[in-house]
ModelCIF file with pLDDT and N, C-alpha, C, O atoms, coordinates in Angstrom:
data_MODEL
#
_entry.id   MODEL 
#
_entity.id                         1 
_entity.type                       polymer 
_entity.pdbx_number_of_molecules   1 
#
_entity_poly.entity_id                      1 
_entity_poly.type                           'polypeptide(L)' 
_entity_poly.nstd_linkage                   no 
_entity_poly.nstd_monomer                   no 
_entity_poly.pdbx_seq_one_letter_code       
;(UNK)(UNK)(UNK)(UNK)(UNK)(UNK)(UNK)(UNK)(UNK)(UNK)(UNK)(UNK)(UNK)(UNK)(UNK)(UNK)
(UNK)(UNK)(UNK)(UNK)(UNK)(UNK)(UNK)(UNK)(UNK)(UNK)(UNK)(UNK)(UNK)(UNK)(UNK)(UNK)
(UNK)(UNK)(UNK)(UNK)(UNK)(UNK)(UNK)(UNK)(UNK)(UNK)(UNK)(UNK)(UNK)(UNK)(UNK)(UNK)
;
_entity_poly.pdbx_seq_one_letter_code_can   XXXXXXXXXXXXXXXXXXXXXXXXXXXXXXXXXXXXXXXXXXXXXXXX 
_entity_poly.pdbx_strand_id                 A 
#
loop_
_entity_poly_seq.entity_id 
_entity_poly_seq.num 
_entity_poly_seq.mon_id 
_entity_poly_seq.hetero 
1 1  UNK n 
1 2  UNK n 
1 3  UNK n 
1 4  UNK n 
1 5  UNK n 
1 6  UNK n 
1 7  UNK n 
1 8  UNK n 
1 9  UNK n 
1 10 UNK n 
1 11 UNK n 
1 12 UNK n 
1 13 UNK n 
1 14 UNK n 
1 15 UNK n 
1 16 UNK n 
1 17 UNK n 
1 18 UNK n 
1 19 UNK n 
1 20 UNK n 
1 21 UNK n 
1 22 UNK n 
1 23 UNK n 
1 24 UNK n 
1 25 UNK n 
1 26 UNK n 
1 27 UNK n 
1 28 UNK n 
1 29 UNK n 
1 30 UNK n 
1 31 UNK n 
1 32 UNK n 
1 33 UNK n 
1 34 UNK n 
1 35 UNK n 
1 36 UNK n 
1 37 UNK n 
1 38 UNK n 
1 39 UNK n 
1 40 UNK n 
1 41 UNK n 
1 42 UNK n 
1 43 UNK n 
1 44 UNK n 
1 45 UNK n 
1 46 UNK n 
1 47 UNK n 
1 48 UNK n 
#
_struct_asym.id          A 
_struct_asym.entity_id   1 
#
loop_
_ma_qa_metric.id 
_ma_qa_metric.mode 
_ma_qa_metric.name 
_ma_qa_metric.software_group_id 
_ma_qa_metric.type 
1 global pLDDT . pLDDT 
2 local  pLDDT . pLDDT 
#
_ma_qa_metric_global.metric_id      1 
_ma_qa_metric_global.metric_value   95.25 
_ma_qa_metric_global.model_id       1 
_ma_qa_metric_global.ordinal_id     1 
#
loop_
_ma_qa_metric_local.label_asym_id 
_ma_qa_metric_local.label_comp_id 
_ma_qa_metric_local.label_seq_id 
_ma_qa_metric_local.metric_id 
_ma_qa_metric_local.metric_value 
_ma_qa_metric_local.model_id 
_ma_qa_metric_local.ordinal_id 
A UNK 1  2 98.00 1 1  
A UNK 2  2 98.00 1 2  
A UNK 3  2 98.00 1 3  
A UNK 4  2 97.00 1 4  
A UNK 5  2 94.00 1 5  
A UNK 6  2 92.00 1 6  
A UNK 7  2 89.00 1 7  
A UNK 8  2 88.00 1 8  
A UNK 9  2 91.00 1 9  
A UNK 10 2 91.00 1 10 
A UNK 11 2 94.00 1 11 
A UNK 12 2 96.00 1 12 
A UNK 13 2 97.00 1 13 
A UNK 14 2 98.00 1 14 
A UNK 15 2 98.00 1 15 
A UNK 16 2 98.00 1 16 
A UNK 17 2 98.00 1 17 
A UNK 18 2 98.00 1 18 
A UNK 19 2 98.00 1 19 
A UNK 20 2 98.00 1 20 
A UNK 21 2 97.00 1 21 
A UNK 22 2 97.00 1 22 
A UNK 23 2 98.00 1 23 
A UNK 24 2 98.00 1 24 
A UNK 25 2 98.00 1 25 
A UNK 26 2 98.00 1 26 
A UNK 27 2 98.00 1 27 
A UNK 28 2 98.00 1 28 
A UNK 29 2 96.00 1 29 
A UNK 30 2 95.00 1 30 
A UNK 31 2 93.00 1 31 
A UNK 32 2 90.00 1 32 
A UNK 33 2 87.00 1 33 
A UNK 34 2 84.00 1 34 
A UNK 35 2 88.00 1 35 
A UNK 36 2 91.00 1 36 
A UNK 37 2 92.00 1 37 
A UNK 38 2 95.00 1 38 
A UNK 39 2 95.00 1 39 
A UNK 40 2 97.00 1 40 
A UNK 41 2 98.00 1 41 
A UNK 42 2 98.00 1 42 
A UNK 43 2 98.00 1 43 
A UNK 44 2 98.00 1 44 
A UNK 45 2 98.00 1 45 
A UNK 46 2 98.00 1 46 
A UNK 47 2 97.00 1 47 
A UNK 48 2 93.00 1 48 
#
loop_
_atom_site.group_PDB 
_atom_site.id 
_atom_site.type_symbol 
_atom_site.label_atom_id 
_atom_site.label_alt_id 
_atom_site.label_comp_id 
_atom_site.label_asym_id 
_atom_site.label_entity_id 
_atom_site.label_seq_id 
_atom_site.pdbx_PDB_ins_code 
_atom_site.Cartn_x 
_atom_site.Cartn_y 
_atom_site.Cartn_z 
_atom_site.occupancy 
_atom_site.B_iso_or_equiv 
_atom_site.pdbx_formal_charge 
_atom_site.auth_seq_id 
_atom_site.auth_comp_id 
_atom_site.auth_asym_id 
_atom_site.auth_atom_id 
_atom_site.pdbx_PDB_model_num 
ATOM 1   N N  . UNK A 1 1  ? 2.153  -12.416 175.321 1.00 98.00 ? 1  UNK A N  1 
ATOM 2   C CA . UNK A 1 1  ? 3.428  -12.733 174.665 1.00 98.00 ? 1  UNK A CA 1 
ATOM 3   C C  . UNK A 1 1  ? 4.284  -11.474 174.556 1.00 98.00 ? 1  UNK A C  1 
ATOM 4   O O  . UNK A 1 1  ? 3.787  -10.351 174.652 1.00 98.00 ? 1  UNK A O  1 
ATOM 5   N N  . UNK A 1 2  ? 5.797  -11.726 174.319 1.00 98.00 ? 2  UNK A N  1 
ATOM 6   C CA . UNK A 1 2  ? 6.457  -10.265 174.582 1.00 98.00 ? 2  UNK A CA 1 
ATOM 7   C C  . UNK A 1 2  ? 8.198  -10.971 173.872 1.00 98.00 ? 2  UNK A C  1 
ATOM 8   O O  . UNK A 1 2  ? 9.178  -11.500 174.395 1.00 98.00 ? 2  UNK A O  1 
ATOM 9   N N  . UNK A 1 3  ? 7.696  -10.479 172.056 1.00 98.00 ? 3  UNK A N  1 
ATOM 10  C CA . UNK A 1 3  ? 8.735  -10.590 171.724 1.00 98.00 ? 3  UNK A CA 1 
ATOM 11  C C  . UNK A 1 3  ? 10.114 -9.558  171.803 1.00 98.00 ? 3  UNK A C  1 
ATOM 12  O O  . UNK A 1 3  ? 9.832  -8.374  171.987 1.00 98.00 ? 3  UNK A O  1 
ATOM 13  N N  . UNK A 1 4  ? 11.505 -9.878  171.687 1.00 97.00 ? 4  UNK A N  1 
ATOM 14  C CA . UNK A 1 4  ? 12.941 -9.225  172.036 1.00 97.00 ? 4  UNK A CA 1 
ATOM 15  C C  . UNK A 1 4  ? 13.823 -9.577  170.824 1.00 97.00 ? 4  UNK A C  1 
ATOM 16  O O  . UNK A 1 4  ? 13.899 -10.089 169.707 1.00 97.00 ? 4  UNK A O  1 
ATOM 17  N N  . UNK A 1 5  ? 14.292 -9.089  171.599 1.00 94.00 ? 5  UNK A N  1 
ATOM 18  C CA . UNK A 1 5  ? 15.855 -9.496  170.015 1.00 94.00 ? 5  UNK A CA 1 
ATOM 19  C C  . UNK A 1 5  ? 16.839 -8.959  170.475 1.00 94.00 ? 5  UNK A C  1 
ATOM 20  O O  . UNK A 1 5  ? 16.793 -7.820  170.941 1.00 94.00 ? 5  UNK A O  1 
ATOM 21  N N  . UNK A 1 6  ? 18.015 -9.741  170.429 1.00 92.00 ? 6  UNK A N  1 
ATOM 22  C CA . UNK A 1 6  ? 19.433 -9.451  170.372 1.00 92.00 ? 6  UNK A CA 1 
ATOM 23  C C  . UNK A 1 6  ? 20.202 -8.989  169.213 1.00 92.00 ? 6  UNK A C  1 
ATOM 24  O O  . UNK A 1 6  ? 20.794 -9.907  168.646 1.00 92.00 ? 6  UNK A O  1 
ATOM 25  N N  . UNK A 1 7  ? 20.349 -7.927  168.744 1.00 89.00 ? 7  UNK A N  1 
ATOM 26  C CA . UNK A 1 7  ? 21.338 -8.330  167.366 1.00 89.00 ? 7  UNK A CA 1 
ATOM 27  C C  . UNK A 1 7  ? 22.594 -8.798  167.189 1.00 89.00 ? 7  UNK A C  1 
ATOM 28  O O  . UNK A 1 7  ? 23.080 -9.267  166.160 1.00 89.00 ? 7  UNK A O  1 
ATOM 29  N N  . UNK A 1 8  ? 23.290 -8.584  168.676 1.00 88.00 ? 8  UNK A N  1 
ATOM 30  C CA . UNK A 1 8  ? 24.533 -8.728  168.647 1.00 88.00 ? 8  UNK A CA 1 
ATOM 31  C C  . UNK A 1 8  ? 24.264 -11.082 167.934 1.00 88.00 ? 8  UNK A C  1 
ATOM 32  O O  . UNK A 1 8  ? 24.283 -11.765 166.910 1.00 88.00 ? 8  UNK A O  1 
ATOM 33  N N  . UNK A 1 9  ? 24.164 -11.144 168.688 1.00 91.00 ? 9  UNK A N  1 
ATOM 34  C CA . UNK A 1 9  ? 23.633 -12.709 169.005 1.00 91.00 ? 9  UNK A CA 1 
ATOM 35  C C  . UNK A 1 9  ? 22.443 -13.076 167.795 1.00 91.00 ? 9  UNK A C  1 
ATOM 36  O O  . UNK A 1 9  ? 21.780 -14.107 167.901 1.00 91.00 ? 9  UNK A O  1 
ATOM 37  N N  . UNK A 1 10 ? 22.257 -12.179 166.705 1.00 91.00 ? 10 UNK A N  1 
ATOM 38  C CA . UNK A 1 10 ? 21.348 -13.018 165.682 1.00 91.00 ? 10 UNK A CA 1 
ATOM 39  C C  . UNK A 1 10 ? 20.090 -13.335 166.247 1.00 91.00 ? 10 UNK A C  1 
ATOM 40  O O  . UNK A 1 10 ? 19.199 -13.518 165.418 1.00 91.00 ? 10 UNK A O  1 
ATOM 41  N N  . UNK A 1 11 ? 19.811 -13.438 167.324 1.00 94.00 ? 11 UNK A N  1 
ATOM 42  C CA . UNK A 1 11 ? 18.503 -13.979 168.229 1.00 94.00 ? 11 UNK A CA 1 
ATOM 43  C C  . UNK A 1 11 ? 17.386 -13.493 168.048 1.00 94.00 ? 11 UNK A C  1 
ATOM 44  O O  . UNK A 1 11 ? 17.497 -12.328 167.666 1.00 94.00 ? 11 UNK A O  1 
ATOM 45  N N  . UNK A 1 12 ? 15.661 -14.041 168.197 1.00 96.00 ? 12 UNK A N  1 
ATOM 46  C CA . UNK A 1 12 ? 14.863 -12.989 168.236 1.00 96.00 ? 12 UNK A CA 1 
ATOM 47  C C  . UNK A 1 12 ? 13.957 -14.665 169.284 1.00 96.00 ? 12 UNK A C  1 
ATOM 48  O O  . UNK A 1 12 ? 13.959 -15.890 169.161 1.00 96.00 ? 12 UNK A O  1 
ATOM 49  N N  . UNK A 1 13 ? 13.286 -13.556 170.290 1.00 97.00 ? 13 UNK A N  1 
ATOM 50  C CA . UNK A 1 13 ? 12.917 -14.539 171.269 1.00 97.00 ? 13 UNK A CA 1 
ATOM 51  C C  . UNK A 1 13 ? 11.182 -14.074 171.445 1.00 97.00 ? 13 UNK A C  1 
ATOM 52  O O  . UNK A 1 13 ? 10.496 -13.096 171.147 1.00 97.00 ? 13 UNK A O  1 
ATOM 53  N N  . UNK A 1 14 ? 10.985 -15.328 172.071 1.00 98.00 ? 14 UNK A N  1 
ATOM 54  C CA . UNK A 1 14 ? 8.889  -15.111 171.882 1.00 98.00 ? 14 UNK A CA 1 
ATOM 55  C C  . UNK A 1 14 ? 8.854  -15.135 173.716 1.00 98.00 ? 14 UNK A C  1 
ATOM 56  O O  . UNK A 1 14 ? 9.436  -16.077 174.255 1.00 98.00 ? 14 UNK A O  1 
ATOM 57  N N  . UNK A 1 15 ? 8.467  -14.547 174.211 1.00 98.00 ? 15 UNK A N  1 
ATOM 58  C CA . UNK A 1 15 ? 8.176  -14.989 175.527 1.00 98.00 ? 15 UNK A CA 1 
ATOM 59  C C  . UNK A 1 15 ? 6.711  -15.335 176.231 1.00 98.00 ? 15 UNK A C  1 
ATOM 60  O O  . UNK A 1 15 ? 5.862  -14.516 176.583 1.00 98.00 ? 15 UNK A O  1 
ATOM 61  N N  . UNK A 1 16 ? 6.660  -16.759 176.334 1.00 98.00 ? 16 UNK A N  1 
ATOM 62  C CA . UNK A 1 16 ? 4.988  -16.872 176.029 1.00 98.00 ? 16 UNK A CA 1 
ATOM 63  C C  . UNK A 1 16 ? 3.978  -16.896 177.532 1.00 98.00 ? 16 UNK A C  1 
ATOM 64  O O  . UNK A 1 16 ? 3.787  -17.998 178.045 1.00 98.00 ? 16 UNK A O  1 
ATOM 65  N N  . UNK A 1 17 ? 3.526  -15.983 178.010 1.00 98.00 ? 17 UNK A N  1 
ATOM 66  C CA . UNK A 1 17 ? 2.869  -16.533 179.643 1.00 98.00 ? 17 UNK A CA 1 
ATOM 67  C C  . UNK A 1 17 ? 1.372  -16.759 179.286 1.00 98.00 ? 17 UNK A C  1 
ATOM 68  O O  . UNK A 1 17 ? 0.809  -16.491 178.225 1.00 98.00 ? 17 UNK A O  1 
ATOM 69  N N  . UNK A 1 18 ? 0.864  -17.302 180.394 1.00 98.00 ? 18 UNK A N  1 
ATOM 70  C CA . UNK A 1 18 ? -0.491 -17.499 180.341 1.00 98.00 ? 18 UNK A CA 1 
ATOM 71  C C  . UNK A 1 18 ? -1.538 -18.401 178.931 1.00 98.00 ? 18 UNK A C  1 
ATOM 72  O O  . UNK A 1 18 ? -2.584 -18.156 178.331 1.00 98.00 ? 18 UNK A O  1 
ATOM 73  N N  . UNK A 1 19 ? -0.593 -19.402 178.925 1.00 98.00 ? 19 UNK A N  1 
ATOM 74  C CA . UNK A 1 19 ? -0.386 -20.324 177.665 1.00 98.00 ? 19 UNK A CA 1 
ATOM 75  C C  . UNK A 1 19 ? -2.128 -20.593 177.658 1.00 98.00 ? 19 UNK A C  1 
ATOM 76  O O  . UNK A 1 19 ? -2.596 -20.815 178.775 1.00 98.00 ? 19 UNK A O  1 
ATOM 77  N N  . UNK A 1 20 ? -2.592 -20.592 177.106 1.00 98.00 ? 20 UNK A N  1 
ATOM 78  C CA . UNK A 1 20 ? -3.665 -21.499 176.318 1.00 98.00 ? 20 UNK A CA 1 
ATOM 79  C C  . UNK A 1 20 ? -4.098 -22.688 175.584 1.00 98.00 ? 20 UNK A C  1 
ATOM 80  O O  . UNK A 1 20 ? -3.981 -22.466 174.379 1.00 98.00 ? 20 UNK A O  1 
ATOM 81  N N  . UNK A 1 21 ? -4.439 -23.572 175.763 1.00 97.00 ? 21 UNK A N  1 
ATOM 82  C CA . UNK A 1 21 ? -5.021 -24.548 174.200 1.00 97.00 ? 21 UNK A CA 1 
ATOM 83  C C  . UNK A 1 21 ? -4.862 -23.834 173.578 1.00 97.00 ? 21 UNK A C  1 
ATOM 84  O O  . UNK A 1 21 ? -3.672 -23.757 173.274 1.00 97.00 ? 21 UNK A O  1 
ATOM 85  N N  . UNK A 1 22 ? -5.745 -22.827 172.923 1.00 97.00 ? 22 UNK A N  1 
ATOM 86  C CA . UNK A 1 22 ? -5.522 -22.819 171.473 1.00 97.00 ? 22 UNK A CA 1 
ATOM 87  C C  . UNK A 1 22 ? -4.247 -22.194 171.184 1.00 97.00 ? 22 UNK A C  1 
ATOM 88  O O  . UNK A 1 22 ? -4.080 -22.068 169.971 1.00 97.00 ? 22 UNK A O  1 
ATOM 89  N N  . UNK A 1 23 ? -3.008 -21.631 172.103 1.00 98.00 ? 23 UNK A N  1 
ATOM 90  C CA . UNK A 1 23 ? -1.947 -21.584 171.506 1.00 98.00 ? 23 UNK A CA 1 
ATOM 91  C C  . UNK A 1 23 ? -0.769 -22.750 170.968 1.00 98.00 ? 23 UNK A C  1 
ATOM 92  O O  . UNK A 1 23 ? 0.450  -22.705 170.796 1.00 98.00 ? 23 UNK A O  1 
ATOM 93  N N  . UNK A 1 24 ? -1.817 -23.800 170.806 1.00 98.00 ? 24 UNK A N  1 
ATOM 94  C CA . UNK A 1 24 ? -0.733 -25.014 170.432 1.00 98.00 ? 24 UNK A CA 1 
ATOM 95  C C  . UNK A 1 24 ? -0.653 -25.141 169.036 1.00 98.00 ? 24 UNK A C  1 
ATOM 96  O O  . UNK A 1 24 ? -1.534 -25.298 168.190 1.00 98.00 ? 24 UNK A O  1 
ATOM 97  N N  . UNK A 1 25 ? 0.852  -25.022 168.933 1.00 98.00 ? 25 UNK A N  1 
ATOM 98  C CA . UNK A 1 25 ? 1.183  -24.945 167.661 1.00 98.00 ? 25 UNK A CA 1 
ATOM 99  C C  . UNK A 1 25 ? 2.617  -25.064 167.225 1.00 98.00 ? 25 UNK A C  1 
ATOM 100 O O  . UNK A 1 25 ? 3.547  -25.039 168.032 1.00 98.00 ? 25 UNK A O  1 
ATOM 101 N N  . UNK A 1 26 ? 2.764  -25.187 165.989 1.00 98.00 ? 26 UNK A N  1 
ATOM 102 C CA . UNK A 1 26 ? 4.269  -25.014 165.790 1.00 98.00 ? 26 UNK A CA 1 
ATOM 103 C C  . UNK A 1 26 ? 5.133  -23.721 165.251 1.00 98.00 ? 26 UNK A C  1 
ATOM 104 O O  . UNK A 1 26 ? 4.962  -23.558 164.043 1.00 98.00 ? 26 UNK A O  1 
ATOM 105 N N  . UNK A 1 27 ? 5.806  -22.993 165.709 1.00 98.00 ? 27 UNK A N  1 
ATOM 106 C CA . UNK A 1 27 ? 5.852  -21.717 165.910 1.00 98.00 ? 27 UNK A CA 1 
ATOM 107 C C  . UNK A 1 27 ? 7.313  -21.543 165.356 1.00 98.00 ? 27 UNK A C  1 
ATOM 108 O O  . UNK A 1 27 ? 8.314  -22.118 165.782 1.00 98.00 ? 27 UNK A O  1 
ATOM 109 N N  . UNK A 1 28 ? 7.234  -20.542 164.211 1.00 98.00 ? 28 UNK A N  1 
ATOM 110 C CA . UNK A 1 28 ? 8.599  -20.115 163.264 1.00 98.00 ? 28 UNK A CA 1 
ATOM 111 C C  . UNK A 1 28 ? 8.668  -18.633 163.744 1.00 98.00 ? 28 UNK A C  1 
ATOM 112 O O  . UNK A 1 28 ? 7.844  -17.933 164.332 1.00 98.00 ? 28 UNK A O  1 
ATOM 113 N N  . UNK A 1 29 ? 9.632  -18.452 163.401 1.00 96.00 ? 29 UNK A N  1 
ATOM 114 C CA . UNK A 1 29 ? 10.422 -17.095 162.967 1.00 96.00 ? 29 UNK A CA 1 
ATOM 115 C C  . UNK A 1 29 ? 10.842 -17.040 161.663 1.00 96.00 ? 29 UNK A C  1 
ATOM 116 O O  . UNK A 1 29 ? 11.057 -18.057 161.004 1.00 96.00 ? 29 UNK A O  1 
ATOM 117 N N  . UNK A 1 30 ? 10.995 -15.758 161.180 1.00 95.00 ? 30 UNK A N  1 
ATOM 118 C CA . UNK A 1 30 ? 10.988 -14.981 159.789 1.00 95.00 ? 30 UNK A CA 1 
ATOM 119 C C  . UNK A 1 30 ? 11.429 -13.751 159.700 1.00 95.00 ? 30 UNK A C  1 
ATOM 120 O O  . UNK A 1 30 ? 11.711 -13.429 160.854 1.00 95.00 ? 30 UNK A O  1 
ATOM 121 N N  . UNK A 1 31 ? 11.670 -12.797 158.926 1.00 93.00 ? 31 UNK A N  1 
ATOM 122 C CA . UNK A 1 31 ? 11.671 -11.724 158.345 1.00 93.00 ? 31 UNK A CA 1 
ATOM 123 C C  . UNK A 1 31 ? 10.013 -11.299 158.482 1.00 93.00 ? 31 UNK A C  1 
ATOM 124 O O  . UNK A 1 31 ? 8.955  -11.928 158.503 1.00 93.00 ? 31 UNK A O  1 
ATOM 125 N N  . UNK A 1 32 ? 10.437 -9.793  158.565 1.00 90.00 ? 32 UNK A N  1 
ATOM 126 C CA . UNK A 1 32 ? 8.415  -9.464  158.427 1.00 90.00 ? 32 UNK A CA 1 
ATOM 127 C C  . UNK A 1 32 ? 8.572  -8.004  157.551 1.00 90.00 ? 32 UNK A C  1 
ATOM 128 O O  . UNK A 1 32 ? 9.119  -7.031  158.069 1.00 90.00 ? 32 UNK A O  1 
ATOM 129 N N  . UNK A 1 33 ? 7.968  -7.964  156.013 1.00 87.00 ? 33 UNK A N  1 
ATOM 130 C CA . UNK A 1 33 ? 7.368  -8.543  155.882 1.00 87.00 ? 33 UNK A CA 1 
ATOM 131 C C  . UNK A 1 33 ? 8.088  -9.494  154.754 1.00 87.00 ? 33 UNK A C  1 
ATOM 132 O O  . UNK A 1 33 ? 9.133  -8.867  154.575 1.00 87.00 ? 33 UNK A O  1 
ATOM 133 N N  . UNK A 1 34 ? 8.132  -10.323 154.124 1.00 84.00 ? 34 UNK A N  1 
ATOM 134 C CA . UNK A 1 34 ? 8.413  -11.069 152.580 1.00 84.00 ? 34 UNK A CA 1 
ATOM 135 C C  . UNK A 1 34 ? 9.465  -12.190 154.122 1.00 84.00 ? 34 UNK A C  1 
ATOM 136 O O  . UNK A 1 34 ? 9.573  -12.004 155.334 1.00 84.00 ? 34 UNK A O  1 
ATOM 137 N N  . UNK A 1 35 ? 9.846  -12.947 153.458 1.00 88.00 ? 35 UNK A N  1 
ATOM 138 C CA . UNK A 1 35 ? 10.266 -14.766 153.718 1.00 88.00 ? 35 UNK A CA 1 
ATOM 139 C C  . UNK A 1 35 ? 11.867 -15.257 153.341 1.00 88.00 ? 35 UNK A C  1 
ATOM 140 O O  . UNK A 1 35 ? 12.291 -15.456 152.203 1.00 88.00 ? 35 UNK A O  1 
ATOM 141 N N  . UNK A 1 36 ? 12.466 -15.366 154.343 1.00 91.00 ? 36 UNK A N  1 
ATOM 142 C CA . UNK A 1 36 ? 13.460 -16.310 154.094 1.00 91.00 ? 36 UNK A CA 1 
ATOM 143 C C  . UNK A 1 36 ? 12.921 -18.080 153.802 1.00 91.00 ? 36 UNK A C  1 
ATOM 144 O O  . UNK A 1 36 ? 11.768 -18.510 153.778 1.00 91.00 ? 36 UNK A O  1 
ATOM 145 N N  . UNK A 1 37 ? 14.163 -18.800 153.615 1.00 92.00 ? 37 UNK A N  1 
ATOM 146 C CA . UNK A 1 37 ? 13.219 -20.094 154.107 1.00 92.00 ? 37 UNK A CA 1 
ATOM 147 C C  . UNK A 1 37 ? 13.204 -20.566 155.226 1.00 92.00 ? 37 UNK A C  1 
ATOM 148 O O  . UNK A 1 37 ? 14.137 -20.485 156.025 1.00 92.00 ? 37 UNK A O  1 
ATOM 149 N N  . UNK A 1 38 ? 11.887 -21.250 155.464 1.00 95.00 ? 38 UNK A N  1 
ATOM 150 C CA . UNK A 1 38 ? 11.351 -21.254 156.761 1.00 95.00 ? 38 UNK A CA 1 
ATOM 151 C C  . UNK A 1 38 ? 12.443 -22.412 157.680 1.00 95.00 ? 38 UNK A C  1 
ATOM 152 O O  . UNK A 1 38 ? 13.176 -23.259 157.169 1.00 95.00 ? 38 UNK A O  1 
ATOM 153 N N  . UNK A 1 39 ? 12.321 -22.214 158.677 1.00 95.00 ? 39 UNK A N  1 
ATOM 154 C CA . UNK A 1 39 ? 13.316 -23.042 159.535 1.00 95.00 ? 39 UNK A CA 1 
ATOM 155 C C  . UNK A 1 39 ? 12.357 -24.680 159.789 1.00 95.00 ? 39 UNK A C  1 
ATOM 156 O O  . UNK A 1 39 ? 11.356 -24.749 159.075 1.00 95.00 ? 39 UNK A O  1 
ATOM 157 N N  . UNK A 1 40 ? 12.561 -25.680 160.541 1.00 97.00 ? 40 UNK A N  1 
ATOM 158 C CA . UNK A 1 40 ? 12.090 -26.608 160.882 1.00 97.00 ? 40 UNK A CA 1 
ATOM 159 C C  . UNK A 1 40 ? 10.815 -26.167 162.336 1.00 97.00 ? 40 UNK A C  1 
ATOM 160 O O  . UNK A 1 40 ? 9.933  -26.965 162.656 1.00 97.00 ? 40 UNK A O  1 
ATOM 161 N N  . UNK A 1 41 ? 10.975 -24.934 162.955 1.00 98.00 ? 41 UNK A N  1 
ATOM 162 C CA . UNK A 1 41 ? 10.012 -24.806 163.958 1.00 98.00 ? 41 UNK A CA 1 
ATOM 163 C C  . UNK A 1 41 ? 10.288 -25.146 165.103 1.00 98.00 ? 41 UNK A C  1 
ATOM 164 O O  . UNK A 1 41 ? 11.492 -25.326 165.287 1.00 98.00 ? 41 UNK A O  1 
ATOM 165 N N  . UNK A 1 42 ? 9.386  -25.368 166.284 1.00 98.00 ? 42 UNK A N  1 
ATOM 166 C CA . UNK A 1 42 ? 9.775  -25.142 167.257 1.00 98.00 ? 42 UNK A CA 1 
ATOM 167 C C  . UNK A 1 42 ? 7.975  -25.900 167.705 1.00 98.00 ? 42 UNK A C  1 
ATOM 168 O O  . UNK A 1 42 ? 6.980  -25.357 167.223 1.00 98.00 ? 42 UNK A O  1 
ATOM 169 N N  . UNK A 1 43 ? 7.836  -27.114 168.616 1.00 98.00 ? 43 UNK A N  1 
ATOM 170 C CA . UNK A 1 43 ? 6.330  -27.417 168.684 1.00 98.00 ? 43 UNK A CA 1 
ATOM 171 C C  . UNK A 1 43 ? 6.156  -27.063 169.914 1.00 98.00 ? 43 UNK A C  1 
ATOM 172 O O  . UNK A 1 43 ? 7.106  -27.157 170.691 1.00 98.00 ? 43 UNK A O  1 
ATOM 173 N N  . UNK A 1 44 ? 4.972  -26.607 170.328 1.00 98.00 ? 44 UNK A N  1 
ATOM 174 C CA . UNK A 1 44 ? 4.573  -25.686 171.437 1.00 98.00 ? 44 UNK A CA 1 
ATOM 175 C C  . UNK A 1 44 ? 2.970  -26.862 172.026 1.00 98.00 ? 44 UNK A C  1 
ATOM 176 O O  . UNK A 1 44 ? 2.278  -27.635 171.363 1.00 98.00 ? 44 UNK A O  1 
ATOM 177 N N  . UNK A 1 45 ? 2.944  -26.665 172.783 1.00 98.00 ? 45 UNK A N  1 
ATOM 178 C CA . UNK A 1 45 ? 1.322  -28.027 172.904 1.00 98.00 ? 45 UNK A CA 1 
ATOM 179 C C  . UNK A 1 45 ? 1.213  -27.612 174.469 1.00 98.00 ? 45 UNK A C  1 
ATOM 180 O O  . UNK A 1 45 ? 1.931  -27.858 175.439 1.00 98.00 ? 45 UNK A O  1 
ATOM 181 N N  . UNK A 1 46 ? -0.209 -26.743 174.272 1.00 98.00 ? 46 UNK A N  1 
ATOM 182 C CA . UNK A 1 46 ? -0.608 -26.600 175.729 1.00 98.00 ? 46 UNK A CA 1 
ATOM 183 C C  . UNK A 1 46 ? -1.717 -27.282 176.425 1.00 98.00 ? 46 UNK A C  1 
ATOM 184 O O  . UNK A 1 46 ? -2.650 -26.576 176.041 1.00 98.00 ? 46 UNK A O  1 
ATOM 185 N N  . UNK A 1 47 ? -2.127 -27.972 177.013 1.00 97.00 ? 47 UNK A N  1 
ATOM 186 C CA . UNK A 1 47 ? -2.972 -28.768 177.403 1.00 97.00 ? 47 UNK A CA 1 
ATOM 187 C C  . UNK A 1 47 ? -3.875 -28.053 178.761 1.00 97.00 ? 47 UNK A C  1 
ATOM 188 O O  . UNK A 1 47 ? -3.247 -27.340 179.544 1.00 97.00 ? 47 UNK A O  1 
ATOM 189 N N  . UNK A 1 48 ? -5.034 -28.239 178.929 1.00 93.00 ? 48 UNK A N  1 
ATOM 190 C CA . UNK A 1 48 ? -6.408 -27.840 179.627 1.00 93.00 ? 48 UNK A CA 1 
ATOM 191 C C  . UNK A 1 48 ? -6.029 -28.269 180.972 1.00 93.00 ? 48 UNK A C  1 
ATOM 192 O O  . UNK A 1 48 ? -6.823 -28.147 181.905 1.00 93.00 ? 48 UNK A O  1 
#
């Protein structure tokens, strides 16, 4: 994985290769460390 970020653009991006099963999941962004509130997510589901 090989996260980036734009600031101009607010953006912060996950770039995911070589996916796995067990990377299935539903996957937020945040502040690191302490919490905004959390967004609705993003569902990720890698299959065998």
């Amino acid at each position: 994985f090989t996260i980036s970020r734009d600031n101009v653009r607010n953006t912060v991006y996950l770039q995911m290769n070589s996916l796995k099963p067990e990377d299935t999941a539903v996957y937020y962004c945040n502040k690191f460390p302490g919490f905004w509130d959390w967004g609705q997510g993003t569902q990720v589901t890698v299959s065998s």
